[in-house]
N, C-alpha and C. Protein backbone atom coordinates (compact mmCIF):
# COMPACT_ATOMS: atom_id res chain seq x y z
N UNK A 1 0.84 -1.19 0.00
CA UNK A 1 0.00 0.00 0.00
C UNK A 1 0.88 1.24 0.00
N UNK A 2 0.51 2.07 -0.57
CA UNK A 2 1.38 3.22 -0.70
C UNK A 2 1.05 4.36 1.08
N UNK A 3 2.39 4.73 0.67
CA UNK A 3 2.72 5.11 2.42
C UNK A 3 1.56 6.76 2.78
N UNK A 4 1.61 7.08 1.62
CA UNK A 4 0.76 8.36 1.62
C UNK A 4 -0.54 8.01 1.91
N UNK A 5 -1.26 6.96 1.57
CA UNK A 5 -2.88 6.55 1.96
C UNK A 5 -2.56 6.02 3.15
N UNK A 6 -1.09 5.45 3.68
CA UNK A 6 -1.23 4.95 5.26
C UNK A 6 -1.19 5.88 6.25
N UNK A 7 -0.53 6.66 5.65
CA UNK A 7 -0.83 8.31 6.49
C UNK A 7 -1.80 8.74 6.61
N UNK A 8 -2.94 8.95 5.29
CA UNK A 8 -4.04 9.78 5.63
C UNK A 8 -4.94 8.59 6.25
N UNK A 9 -4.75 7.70 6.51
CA UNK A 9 -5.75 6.86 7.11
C UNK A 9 -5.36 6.42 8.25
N UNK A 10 -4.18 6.76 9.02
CA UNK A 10 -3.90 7.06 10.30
C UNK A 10 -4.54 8.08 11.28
N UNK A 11 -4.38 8.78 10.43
CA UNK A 11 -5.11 10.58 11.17
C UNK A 11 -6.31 10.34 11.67
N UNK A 12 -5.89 10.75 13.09
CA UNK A 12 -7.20 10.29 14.10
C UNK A 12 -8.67 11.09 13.54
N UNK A 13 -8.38 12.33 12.93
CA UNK A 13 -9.72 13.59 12.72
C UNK A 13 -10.40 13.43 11.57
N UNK A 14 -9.94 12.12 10.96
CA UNK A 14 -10.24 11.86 8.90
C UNK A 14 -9.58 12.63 8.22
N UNK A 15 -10.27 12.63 6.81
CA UNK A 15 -9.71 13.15 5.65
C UNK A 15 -10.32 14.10 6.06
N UNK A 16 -10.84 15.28 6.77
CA UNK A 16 -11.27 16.74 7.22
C UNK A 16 -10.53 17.31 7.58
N UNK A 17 -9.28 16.65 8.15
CA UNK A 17 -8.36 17.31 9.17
C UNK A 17 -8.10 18.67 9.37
N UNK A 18 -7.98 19.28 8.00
CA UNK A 18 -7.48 20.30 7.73
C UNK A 18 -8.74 21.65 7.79
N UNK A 19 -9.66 21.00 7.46
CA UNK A 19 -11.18 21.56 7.93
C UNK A 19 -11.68 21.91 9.44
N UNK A 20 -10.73 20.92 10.17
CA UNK A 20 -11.58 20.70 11.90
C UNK A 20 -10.78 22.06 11.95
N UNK A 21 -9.17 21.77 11.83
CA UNK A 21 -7.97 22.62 12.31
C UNK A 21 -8.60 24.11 11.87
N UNK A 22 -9.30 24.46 10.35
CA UNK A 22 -9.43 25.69 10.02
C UNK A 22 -10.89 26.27 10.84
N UNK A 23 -11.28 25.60 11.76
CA UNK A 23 -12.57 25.91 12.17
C UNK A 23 -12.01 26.07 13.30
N UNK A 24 -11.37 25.46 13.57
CA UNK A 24 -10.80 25.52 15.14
C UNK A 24 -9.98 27.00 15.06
N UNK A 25 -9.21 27.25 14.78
CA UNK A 25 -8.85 29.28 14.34
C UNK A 25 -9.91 29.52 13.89
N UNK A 26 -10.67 29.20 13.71
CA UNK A 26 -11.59 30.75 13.63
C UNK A 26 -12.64 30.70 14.42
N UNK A 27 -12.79 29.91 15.89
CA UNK A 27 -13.39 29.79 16.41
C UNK A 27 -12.64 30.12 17.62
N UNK A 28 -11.40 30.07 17.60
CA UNK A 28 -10.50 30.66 18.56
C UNK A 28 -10.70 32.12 18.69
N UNK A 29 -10.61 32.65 17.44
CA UNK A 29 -10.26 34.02 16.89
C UNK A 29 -11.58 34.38 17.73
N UNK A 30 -12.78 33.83 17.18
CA UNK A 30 -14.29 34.71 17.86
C UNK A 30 -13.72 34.88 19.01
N UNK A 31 -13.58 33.79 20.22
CA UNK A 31 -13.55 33.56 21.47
C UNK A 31 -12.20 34.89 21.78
N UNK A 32 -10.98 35.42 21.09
CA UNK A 32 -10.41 36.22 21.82
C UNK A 32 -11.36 37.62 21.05
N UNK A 33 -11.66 37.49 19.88
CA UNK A 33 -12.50 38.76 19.48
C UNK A 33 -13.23 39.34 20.30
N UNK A 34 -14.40 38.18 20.72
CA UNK A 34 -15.10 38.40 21.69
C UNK A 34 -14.98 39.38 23.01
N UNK A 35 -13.67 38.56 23.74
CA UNK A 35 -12.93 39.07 24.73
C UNK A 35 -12.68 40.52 25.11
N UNK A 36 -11.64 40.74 23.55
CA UNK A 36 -11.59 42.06 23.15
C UNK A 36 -12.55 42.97 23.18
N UNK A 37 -13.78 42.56 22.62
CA UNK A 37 -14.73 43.69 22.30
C UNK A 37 -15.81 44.06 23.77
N UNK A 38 -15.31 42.89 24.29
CA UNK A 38 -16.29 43.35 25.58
C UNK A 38 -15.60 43.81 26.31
N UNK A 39 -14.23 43.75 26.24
CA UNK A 39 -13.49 44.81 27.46
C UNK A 39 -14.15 46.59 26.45
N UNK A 40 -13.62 46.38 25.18
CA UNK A 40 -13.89 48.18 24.55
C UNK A 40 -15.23 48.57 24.65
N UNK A 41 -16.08 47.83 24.38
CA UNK A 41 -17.45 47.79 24.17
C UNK A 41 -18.09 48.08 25.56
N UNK A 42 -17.74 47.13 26.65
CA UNK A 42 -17.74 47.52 28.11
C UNK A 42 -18.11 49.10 28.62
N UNK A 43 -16.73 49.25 28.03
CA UNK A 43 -16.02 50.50 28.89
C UNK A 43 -16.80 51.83 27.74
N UNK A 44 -17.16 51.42 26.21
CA UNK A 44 -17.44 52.65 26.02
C UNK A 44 -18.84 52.47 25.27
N UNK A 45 -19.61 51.86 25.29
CA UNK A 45 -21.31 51.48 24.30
C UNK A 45 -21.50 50.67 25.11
N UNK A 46 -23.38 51.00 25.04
CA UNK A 46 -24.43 49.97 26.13
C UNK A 46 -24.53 48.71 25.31
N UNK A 47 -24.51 48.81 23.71
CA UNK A 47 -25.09 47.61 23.29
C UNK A 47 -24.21 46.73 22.72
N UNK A 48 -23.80 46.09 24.31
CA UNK A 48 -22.84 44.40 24.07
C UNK A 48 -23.23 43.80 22.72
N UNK A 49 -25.03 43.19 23.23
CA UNK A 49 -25.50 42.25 22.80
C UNK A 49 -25.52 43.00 20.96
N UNK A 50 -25.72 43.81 20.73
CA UNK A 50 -25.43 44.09 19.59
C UNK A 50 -24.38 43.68 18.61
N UNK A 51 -22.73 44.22 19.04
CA UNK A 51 -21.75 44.12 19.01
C UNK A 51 -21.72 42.54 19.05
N UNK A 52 -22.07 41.85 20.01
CA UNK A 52 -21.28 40.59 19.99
C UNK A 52 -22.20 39.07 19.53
N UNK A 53 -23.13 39.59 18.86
CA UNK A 53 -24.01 38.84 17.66
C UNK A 53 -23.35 39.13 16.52
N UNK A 54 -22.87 40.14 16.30
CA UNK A 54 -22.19 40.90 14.87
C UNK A 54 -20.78 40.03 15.09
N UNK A 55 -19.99 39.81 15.77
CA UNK A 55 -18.80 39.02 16.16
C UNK A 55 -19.19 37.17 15.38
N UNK A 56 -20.25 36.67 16.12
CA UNK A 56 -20.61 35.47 16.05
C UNK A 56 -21.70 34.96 15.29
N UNK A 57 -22.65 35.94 14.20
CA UNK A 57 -22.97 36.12 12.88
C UNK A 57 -21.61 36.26 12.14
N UNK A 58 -20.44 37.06 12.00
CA UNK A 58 -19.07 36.58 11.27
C UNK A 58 -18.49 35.35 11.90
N UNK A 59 -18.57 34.61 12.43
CA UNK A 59 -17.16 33.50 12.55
C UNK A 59 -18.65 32.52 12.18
N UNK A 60 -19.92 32.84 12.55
CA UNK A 60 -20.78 31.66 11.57
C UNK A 60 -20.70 31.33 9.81
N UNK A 61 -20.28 32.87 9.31
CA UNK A 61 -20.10 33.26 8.10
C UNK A 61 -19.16 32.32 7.48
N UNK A 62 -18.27 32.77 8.57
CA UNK A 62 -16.73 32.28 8.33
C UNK A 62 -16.68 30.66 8.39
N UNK A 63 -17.00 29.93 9.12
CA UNK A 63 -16.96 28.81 9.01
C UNK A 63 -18.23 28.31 7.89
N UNK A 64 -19.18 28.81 7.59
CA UNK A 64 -19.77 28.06 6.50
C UNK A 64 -18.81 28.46 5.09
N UNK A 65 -18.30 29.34 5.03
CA UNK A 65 -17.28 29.85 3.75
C UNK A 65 -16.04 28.32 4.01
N UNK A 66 -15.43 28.50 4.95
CA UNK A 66 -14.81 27.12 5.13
C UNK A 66 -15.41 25.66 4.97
N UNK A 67 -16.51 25.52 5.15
CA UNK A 67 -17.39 24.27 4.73
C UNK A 67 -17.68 24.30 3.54
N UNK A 68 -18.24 25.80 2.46
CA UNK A 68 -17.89 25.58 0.89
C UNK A 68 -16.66 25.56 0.54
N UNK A 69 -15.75 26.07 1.07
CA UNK A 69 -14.31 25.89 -0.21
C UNK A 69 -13.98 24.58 0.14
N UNK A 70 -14.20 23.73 1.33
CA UNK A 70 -14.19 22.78 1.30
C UNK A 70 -14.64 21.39 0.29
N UNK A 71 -15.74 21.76 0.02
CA UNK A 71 -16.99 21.37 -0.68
C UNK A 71 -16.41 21.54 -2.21
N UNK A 72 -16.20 22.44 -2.36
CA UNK A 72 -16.01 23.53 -3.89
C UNK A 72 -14.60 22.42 -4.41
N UNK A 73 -13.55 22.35 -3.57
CA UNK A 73 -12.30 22.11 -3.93
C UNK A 73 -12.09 20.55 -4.32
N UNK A 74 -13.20 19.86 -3.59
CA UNK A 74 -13.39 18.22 -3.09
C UNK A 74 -13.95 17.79 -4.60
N UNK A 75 -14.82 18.66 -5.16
CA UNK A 75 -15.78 19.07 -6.42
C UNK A 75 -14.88 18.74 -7.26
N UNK A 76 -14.06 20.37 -7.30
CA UNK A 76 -12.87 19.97 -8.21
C UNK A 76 -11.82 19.24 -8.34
N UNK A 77 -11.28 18.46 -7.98
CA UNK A 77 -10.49 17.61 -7.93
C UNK A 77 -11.15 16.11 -8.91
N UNK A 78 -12.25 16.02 -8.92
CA UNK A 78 -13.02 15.39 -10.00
C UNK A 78 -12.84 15.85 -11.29
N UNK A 79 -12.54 16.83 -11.59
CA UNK A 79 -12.47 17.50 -12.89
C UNK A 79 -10.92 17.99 -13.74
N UNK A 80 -10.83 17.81 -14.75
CA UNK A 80 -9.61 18.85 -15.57
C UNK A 80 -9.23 19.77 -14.88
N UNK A 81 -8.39 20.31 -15.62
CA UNK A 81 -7.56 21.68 -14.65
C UNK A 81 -8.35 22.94 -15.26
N UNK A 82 -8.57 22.71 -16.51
CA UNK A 82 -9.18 23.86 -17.01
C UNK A 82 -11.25 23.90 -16.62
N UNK A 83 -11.35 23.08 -16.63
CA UNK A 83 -12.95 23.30 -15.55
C UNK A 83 -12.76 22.63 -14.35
N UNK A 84 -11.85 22.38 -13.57
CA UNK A 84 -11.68 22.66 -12.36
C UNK A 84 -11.62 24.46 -11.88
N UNK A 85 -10.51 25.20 -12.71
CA UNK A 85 -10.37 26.69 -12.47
C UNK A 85 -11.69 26.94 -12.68
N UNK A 86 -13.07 26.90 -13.64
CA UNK A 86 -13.64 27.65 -14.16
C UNK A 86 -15.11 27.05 -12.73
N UNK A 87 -15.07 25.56 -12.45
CA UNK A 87 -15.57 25.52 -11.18
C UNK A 87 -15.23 26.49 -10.17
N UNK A 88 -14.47 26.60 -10.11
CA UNK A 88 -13.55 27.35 -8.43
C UNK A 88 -14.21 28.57 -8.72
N UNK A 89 -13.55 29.21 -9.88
CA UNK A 89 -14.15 30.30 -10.24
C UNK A 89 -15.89 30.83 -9.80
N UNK A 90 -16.69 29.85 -10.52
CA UNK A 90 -18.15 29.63 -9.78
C UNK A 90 -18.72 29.69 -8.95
N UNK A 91 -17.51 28.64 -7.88
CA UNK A 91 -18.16 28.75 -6.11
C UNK A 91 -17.63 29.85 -5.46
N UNK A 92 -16.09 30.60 -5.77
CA UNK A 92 -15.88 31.62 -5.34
C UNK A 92 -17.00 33.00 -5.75
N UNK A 93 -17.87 32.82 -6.61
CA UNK A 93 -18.33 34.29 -6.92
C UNK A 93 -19.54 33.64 -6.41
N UNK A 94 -20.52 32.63 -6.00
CA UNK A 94 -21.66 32.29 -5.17
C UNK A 94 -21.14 32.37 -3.89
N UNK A 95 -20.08 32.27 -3.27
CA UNK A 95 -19.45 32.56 -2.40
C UNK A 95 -19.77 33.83 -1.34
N UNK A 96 -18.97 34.46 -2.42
CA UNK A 96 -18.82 36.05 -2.15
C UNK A 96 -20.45 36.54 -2.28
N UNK A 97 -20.93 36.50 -3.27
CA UNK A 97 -22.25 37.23 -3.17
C UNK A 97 -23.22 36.70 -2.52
N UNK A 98 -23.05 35.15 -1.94
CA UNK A 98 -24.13 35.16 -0.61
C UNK A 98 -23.51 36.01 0.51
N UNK A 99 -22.04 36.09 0.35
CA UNK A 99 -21.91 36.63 1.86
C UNK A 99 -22.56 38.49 1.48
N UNK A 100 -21.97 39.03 0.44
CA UNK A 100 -22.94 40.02 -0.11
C UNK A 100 -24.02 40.65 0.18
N UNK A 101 -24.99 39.30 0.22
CA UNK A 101 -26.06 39.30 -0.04
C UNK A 101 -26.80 39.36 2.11
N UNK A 102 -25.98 38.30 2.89
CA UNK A 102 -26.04 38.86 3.84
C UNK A 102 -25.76 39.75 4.59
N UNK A 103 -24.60 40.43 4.42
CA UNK A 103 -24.17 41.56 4.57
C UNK A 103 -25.40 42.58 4.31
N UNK A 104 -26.16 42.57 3.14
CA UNK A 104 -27.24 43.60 2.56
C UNK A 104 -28.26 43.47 4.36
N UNK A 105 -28.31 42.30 4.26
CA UNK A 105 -29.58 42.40 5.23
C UNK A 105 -29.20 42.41 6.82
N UNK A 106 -28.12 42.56 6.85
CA UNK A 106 -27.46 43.02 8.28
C UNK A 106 -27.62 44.43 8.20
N UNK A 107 -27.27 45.03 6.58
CA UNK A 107 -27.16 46.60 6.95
C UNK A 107 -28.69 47.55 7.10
N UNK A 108 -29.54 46.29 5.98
CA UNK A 108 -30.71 46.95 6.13
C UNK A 108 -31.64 47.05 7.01
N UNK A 109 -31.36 45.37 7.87
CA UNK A 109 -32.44 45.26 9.31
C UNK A 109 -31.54 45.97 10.61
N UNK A 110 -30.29 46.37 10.55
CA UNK A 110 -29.77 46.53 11.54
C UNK A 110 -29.92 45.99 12.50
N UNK A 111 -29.85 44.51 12.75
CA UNK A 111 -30.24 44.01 14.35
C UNK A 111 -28.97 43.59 14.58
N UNK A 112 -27.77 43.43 14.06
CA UNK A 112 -26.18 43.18 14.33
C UNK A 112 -25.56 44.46 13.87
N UNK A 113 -24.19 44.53 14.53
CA UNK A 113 -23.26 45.31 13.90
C UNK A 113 -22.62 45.09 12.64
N UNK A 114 -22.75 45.75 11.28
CA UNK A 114 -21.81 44.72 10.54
C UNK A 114 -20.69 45.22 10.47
N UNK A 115 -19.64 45.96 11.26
CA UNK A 115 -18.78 45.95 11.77
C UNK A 115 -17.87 45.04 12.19
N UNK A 116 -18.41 44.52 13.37
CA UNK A 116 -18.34 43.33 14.26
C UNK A 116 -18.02 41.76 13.28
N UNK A 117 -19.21 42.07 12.67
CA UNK A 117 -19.64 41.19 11.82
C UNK A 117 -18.43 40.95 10.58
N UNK A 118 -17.97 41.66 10.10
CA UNK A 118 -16.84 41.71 9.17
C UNK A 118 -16.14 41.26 9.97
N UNK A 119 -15.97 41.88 11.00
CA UNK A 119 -14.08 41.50 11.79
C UNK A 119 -14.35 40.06 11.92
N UNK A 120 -15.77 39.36 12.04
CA UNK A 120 -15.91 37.42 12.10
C UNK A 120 -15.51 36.80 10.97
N UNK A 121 -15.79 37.66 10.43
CA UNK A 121 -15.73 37.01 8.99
C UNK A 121 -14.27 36.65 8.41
N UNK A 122 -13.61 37.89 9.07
CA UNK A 122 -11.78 37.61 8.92
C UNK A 122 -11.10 36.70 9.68
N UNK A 123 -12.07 36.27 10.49
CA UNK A 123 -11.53 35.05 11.24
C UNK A 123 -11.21 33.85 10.25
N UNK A 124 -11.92 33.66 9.25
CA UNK A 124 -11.08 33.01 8.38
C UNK A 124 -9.96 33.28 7.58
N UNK A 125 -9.75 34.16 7.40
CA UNK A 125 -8.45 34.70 7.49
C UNK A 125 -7.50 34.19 8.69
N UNK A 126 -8.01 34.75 9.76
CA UNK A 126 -6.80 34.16 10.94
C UNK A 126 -6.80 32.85 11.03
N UNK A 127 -8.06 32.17 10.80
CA UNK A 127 -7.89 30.45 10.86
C UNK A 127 -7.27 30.18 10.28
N UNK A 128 -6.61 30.32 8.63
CA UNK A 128 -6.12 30.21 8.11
C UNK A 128 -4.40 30.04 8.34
N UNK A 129 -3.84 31.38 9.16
CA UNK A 129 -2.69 31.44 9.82
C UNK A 129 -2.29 31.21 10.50
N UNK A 130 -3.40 30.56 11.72
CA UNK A 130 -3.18 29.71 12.85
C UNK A 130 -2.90 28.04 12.90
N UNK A 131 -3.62 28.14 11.40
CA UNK A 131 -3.37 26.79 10.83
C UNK A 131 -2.07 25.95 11.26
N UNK A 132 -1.24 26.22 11.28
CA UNK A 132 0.29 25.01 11.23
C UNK A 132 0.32 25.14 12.78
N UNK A 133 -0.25 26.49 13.64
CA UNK A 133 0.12 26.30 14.87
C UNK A 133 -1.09 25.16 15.41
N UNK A 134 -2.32 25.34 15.09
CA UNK A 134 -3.16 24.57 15.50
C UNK A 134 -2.81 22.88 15.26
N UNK A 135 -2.08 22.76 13.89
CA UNK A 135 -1.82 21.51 13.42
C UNK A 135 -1.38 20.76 14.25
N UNK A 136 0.06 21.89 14.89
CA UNK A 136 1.52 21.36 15.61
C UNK A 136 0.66 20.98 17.10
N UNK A 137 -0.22 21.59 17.65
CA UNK A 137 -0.78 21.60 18.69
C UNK A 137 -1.83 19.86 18.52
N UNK A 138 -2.76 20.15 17.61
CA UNK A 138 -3.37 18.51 17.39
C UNK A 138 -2.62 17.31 17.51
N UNK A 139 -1.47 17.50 17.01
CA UNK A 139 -0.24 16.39 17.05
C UNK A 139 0.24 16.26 18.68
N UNK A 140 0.48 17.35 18.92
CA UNK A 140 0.74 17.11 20.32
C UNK A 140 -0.36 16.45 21.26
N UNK A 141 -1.22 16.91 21.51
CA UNK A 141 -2.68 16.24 22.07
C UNK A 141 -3.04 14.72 21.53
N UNK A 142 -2.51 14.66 20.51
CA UNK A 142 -2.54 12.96 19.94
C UNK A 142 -4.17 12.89 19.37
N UNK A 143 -4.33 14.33 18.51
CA UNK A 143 -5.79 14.09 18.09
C UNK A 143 -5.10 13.62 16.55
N UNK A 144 -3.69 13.85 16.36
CA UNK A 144 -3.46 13.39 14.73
C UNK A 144 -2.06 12.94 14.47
N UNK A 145 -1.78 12.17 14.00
CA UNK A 145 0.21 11.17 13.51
C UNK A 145 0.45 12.87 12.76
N UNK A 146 1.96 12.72 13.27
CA UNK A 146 2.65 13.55 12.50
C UNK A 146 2.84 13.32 11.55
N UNK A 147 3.33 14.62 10.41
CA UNK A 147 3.37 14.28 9.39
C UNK A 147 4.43 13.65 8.59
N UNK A 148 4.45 12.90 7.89
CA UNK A 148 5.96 11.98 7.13
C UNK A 148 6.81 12.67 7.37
N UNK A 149 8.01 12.40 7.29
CA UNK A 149 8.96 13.07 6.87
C UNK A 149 9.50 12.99 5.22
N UNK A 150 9.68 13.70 4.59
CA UNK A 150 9.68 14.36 3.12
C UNK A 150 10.75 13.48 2.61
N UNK A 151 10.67 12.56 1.48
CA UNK A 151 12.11 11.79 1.08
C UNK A 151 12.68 12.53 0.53
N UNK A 152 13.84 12.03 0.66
CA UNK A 152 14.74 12.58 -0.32
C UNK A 152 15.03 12.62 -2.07
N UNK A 153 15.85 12.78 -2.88
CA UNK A 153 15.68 12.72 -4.39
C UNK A 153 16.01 11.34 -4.28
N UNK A 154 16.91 10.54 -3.68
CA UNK A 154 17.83 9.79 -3.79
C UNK A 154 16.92 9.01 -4.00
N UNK A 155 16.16 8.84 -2.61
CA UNK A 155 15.21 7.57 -2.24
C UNK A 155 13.69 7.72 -3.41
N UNK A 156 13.57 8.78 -3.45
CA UNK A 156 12.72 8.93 -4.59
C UNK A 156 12.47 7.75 -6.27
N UNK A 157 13.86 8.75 -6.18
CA UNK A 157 14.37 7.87 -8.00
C UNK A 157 14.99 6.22 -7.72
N UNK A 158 15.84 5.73 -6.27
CA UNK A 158 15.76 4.35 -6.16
C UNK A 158 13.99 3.38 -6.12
N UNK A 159 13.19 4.01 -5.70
CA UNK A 159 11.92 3.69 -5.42
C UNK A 159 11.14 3.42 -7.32
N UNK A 160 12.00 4.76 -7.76
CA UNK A 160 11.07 4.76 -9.12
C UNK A 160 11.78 3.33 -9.72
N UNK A 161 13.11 3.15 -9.96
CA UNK A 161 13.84 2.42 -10.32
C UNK A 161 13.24 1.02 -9.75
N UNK A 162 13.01 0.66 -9.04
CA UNK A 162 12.44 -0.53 -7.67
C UNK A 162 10.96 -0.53 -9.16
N UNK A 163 10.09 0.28 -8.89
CA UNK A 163 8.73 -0.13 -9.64
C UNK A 163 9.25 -0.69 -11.17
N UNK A 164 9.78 0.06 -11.50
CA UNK A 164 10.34 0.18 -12.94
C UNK A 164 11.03 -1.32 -13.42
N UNK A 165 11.64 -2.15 -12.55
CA UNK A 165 12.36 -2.99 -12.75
C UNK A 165 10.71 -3.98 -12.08
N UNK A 166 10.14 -3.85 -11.78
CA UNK A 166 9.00 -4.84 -11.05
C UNK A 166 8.05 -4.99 -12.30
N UNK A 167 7.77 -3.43 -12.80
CA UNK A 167 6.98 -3.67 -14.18
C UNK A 167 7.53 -4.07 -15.28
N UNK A 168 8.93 -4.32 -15.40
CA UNK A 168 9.40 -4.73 -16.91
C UNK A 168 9.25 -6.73 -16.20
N UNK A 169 9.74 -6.91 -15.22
CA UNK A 169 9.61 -8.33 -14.69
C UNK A 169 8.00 -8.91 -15.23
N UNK A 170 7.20 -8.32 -14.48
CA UNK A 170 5.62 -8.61 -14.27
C UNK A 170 5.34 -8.58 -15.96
N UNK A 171 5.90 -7.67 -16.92
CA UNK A 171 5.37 -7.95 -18.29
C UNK A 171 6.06 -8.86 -19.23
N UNK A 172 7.38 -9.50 -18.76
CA UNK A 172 7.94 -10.15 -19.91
C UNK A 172 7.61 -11.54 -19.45
């Protein structure tokens, strides 16, 4: 069996891994956002509860945007390179204009900040960058096997050589 499918089928979290980890930053991010805004928010505006629906309406944003590119990318990988791009292309602009499109009705009902609400939304952004720290951290906790270590050229091209001499055997 090839060592790369014994890896991903080691990993305690599944083939999501990288999904739990990007939800996990940006669910971090709310929780110090949060923090933040109720010490400022505290000290200078009555309406917490305003402010900190607008916080957690964005990191809801944010993690369903992470559940489509998820979705979107899983899609493409079924496809060519050239309608794979023109997929991506697709879910990124349904993407953007649902979030758009909620954004419209945050600004028009005003019952959140969309302020607040943006800064959640960049939490995927920070999930994103927290990423390798969150990774290094899962590994430690033993929620996931570290990752291979990277061969070398050497072992590479002896390996290709190894198949290469197995398939001229197996056909003559």
């Amino acid at each position: 069996m090839n060592e790369a499918l014994e890896t991903k089928n080691k990993k305690k979290l599944g083939e999501n891994s990288t999904l739990i980890e990007l939800i996990t930053g940006i669910v971090i991010f709310g929780i110090l956002s949060q923090i933040g805004a109720a010490v400022i928010i505290i000290m200078k505006h009555s309406r917490f509860l305003y402010y900190s629906l607008g916080i957690w309406a964005g990191i809801a944003m944010a993690i369903g945007c992470a559940f489509h590119m998820n979705y979107s990318i899983s899609k493409a990988l079924d496809f060519g390179e050239a309608d794979a791009i023109k997929l991506n292309k697709k879910y990124s602009i349904i993407r953007y204009f649902s979030l758009c499109l909620i954004f419209a009705v945050i600004m028009i009902f005003d019952f959140i900040s969309p302020l607040t609400a943006f800064l959640g939304v960049m939490g995927l952004k920070i999930g994103a960058y927290l990423n390798p720290f969150i990774h290094k951290a899962f590994i430690g906790l033993g929620l996931e096997e570290p990752d291979p270590e990277p061969k070398s050229l050497e072992e590479l091209e002896k390996e290709a050589a190894e198949k290469a001499e197995k398939l001229e055997e197996s056909g003559s």
